[in-house]
Protein backbone atom coordinates (compact mmCIF):
# COMPACT_ATOMS: atom_id res chain seq x y z
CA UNK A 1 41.35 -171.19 14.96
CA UNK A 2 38.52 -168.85 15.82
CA UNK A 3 38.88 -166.56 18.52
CA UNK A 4 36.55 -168.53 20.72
CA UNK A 5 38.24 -171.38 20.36
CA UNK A 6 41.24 -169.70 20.89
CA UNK A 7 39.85 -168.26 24.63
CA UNK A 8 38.57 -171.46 25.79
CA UNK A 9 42.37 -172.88 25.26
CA UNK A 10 43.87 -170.51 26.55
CA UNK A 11 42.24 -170.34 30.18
CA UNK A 12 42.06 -174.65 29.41
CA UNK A 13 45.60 -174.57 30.01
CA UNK A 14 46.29 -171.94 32.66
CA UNK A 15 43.70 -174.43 34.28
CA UNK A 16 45.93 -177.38 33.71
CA UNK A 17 48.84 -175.68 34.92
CA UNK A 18 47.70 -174.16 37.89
CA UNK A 19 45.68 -177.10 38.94
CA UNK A 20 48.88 -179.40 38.41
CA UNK A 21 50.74 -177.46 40.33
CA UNK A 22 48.92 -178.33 43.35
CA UNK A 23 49.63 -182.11 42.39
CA UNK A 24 53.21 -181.61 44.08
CA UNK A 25 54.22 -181.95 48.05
CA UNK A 26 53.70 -178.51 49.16
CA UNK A 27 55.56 -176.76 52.00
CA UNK A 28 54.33 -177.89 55.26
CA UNK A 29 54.48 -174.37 56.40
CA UNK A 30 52.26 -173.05 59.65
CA UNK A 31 50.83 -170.90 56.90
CA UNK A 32 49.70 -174.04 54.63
CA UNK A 33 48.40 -175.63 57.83
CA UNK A 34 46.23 -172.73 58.38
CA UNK A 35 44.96 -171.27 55.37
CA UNK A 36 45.44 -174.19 52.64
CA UNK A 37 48.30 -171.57 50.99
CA UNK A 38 51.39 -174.35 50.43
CA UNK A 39 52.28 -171.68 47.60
CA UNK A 40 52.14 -168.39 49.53
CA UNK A 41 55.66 -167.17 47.70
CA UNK A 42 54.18 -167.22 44.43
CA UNK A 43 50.59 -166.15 45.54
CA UNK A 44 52.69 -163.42 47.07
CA UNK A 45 54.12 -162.45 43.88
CA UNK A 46 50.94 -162.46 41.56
CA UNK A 47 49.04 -160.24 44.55
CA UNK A 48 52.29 -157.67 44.03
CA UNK A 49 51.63 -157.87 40.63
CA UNK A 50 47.52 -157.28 40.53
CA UNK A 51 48.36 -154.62 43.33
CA UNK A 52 50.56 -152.73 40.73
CA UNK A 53 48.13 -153.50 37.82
CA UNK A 54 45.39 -151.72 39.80
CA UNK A 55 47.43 -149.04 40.82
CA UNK A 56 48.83 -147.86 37.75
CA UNK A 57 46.18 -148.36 35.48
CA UNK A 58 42.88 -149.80 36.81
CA UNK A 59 41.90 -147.63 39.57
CA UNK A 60 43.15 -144.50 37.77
CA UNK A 61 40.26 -145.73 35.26
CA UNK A 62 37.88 -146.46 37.95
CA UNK A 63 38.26 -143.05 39.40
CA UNK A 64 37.95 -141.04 36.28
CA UNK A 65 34.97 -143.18 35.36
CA UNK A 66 33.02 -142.25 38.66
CA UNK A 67 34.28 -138.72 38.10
CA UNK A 68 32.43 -138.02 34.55
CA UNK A 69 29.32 -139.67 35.52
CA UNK A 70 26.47 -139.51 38.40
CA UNK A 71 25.81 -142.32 40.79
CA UNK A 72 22.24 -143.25 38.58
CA UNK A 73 24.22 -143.90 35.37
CA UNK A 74 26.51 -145.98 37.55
CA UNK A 75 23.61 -147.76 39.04
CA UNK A 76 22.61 -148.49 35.55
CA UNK A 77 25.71 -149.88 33.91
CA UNK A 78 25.89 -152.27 36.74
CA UNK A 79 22.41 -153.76 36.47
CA UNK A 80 23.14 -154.09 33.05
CA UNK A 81 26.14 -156.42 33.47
CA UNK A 82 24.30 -157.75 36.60
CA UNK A 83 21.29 -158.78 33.64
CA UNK A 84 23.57 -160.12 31.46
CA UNK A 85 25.04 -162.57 34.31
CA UNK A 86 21.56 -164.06 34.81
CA UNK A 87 22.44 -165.82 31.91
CA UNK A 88 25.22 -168.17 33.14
CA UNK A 89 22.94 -168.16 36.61
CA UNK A 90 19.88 -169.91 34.32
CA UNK A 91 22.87 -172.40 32.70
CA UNK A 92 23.89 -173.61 35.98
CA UNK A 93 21.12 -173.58 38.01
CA UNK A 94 19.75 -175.54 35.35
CA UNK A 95 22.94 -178.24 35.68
CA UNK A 96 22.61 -178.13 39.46
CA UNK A 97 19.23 -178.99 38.87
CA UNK A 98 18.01 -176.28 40.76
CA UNK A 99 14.44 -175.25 40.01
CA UNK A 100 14.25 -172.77 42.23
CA UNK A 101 17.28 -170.72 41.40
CA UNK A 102 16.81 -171.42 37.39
CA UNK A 103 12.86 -170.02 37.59
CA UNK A 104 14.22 -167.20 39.04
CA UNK A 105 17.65 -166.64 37.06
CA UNK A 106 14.57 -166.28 33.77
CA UNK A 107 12.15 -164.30 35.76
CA UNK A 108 14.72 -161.88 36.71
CA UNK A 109 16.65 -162.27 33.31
CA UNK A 110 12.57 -161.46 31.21
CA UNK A 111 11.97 -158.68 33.84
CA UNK A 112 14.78 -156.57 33.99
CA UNK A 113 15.38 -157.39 29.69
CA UNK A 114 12.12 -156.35 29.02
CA UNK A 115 10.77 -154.30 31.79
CA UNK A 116 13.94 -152.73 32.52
CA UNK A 117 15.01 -151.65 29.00
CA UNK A 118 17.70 -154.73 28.66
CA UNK A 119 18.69 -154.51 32.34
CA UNK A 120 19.33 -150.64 33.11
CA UNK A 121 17.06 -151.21 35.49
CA UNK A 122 16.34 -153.96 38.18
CA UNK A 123 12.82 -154.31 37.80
CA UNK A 124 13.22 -157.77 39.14
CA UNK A 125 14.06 -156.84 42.87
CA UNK A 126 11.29 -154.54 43.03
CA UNK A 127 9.10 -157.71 42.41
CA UNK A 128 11.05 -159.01 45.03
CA UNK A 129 12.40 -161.72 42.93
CA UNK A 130 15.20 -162.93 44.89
CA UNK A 131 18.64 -163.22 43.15
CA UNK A 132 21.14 -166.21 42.97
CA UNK A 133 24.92 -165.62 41.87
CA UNK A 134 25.54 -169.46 40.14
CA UNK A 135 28.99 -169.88 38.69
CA UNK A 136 30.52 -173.17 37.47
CA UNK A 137 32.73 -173.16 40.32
CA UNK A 138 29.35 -174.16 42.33
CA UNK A 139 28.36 -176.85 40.04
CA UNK A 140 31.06 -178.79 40.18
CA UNK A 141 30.74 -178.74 43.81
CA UNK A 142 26.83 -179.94 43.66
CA UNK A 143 28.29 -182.18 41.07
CA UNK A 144 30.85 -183.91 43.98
CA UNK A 145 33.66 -181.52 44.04
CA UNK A 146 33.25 -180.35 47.41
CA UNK A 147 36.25 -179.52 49.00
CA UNK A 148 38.84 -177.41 46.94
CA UNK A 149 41.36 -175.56 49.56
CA UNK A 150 44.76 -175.32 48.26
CA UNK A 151 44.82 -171.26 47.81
CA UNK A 152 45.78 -169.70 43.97
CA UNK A 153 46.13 -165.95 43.39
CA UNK A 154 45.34 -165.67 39.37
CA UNK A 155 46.70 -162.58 37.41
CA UNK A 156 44.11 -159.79 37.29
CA UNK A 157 41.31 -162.47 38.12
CA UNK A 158 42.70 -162.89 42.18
CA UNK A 159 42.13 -165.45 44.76
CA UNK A 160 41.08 -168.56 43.63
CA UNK A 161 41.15 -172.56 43.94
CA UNK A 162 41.43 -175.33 41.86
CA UNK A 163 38.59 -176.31 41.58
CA UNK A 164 36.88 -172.62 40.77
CA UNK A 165 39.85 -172.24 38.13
CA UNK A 166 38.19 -175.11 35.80
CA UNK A 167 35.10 -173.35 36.75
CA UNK A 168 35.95 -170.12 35.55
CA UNK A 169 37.39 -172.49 32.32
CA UNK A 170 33.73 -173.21 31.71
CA UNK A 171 32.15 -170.18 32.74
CA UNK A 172 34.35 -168.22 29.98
CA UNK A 173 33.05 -170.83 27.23
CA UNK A 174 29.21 -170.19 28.17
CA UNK A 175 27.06 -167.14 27.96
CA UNK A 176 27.47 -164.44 29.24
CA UNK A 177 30.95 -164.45 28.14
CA UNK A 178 30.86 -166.74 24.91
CA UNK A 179 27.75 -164.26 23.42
CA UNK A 180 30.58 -161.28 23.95
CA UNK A 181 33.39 -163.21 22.52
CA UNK A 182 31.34 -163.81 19.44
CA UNK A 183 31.03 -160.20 18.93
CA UNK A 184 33.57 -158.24 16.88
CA UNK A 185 36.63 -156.35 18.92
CA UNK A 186 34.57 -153.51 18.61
CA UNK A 187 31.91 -154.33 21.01
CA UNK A 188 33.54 -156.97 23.00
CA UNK A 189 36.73 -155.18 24.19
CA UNK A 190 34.76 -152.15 25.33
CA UNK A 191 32.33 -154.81 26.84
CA UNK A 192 34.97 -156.14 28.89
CA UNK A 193 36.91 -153.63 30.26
CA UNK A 194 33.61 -151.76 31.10
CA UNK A 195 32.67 -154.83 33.61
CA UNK A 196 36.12 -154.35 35.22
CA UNK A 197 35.71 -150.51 35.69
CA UNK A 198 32.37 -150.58 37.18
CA UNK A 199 33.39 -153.51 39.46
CA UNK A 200 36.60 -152.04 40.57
CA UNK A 201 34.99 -148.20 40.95
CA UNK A 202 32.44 -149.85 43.35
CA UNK A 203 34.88 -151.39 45.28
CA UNK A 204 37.37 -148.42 45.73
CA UNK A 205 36.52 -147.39 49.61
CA UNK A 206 36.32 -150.89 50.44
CA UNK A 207 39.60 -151.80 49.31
CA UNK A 208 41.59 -148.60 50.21
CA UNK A 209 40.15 -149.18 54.08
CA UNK A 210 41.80 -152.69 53.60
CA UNK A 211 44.94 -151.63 52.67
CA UNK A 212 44.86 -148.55 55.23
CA UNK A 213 43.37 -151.04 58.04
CA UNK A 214 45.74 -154.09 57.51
CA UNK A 215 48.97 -154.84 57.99
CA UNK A 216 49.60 -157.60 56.11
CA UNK A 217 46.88 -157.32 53.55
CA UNK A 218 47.85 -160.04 51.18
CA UNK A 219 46.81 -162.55 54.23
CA UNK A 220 43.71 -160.66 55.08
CA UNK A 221 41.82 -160.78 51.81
CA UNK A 222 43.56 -164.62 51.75
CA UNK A 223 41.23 -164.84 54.87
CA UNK A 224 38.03 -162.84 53.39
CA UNK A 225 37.75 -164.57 49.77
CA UNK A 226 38.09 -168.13 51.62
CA UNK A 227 35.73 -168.00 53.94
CA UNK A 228 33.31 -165.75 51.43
CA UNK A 229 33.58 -168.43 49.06
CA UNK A 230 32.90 -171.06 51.66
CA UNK A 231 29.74 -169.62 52.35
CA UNK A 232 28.42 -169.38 48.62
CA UNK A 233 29.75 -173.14 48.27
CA UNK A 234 28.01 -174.13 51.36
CA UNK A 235 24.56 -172.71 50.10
CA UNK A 236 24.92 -174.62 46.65
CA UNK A 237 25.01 -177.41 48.47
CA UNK A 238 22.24 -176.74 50.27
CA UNK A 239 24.16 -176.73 53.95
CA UNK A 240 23.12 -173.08 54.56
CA UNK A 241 20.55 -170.45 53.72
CA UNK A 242 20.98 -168.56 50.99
CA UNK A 243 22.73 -165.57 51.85
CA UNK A 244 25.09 -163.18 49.89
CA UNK A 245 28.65 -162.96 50.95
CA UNK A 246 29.95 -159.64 52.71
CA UNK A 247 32.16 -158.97 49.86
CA UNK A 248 33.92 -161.25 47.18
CA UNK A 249 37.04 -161.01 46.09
CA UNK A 250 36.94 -162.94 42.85
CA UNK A 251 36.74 -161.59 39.04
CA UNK A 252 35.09 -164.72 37.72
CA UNK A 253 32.28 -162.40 36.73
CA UNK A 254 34.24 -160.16 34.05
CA UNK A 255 33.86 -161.52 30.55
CA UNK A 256 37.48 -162.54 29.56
CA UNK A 257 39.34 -161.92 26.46
């Protein structure tokens, strides 16, 4: 079995089994009620678990990665992943049947490839071409999955539902991340753990104010990444104006191994 094949299977069946869990009669708790959580003692236990993941090893990395370089090569490096994302944005815009957010998903994808020596530099927003994040997750939603509550804290990849779970299942099987599985180790490990140490180094004040500001913050960012990922659902659908979210939580947008 190639290694692709071997990806998509794996995440397949985390799907499965996450997904089925949420086939059984939760706990009526007053925090199910609330925020859609019916398996807050496990959720609790993954968030421990990502909390001491980051911790021990992640942010460590983050921090010595902003320490050895200047806020322009930063810059870079993240509109280079950014580019590379415009490439599941044009597949799914394209099966939402979204004209407007696939034209611009290959005009920003040409432009910043081309123009911006293979996306070190956004060339695109300075010709104010306006940017859509598109995930699976959103498709299936345009495609009649609307409402998908029930709260899931992943390992490493954080709050989720089930119906973003299959999406990340197909998101992992398409390009961006299927062009960097097909890669040797050589270029797609490096690949991968670069996306998660430029996401998590531009993230570090946020999240340490969290953690300083909250006093429960496994039920804060429960709150944040819900109604975040409301909005972006809502303006797939069309309900709302297109509008980023303050901050997202999820790490649909690394390219898994």
């Amino acid at each position: 079995m190639n290694k692709t094949k071997k990806i998509f299977l794996g995440f397949l069946t985390l799907a499965f089994f996450l997904t089925g869990c949420t086939c059984t009669k939760p706990n009526q708790s007053e925090s199910f009620v609330n925020n859609n959580d019916p398996y807050e003692s496990f959720n609790r236990g993954v968030f421990a678990f990502n909390n001491l993941f980051d911790a021990t090893i992640l942010l460590p990395i983050a921090k010595g990665y902003r320490a050895i370089t200047t806020s322009t090569v930063r810059e870079g490096v993240s509109n280079f992943y950014d580019n590379l994302m415009e490439l599941r944005n044009i597949l799914n815009g394209a099966l939402q049947a979204n004209g407007t957010k696939t034209t611009n998903a290959v005009k920003r994808f040409f432009a910043n490839t081309f123009w911006g020596f293979f996306g070190l530099y956004d060339v695109a927003s300075d010709m104010q071409i306006q940017k859509y994040k598109n995930d699976f997750g959103q498709t299936l939603a345009v495609w009649g999955w609307e409402t998908s509550d029930t709260y899931i804290v992943l390992p490493f990849l954080g709050p989720s539902n089930p119906r973003d779970i299959l999406g990340t299942v197909g998101d992992v099987s398409t390009p961006p991340s299927l062009l960097i599985a097909l890669t040797t180790p050589w270029t797609s490990y490096p690949l991968s753990a670069g996306n998660y140490v430029q996401m998590r180094e531009k993230s570090i004040e946020f999240i340490d104010n969290l953690h300083r500001s909250s006093t429960d913050a496994y039920a804060t960012i429960r709150t944040m990444s819900q109604q975040n990922r409301q909005k972006v659902i809502q303006e797939a659908l069309g309900k709302t104006k297109s509008q980023a979210p303050d901050y997202e939580f999820d790490m649909d947008e690394d390219f898994e191994e």
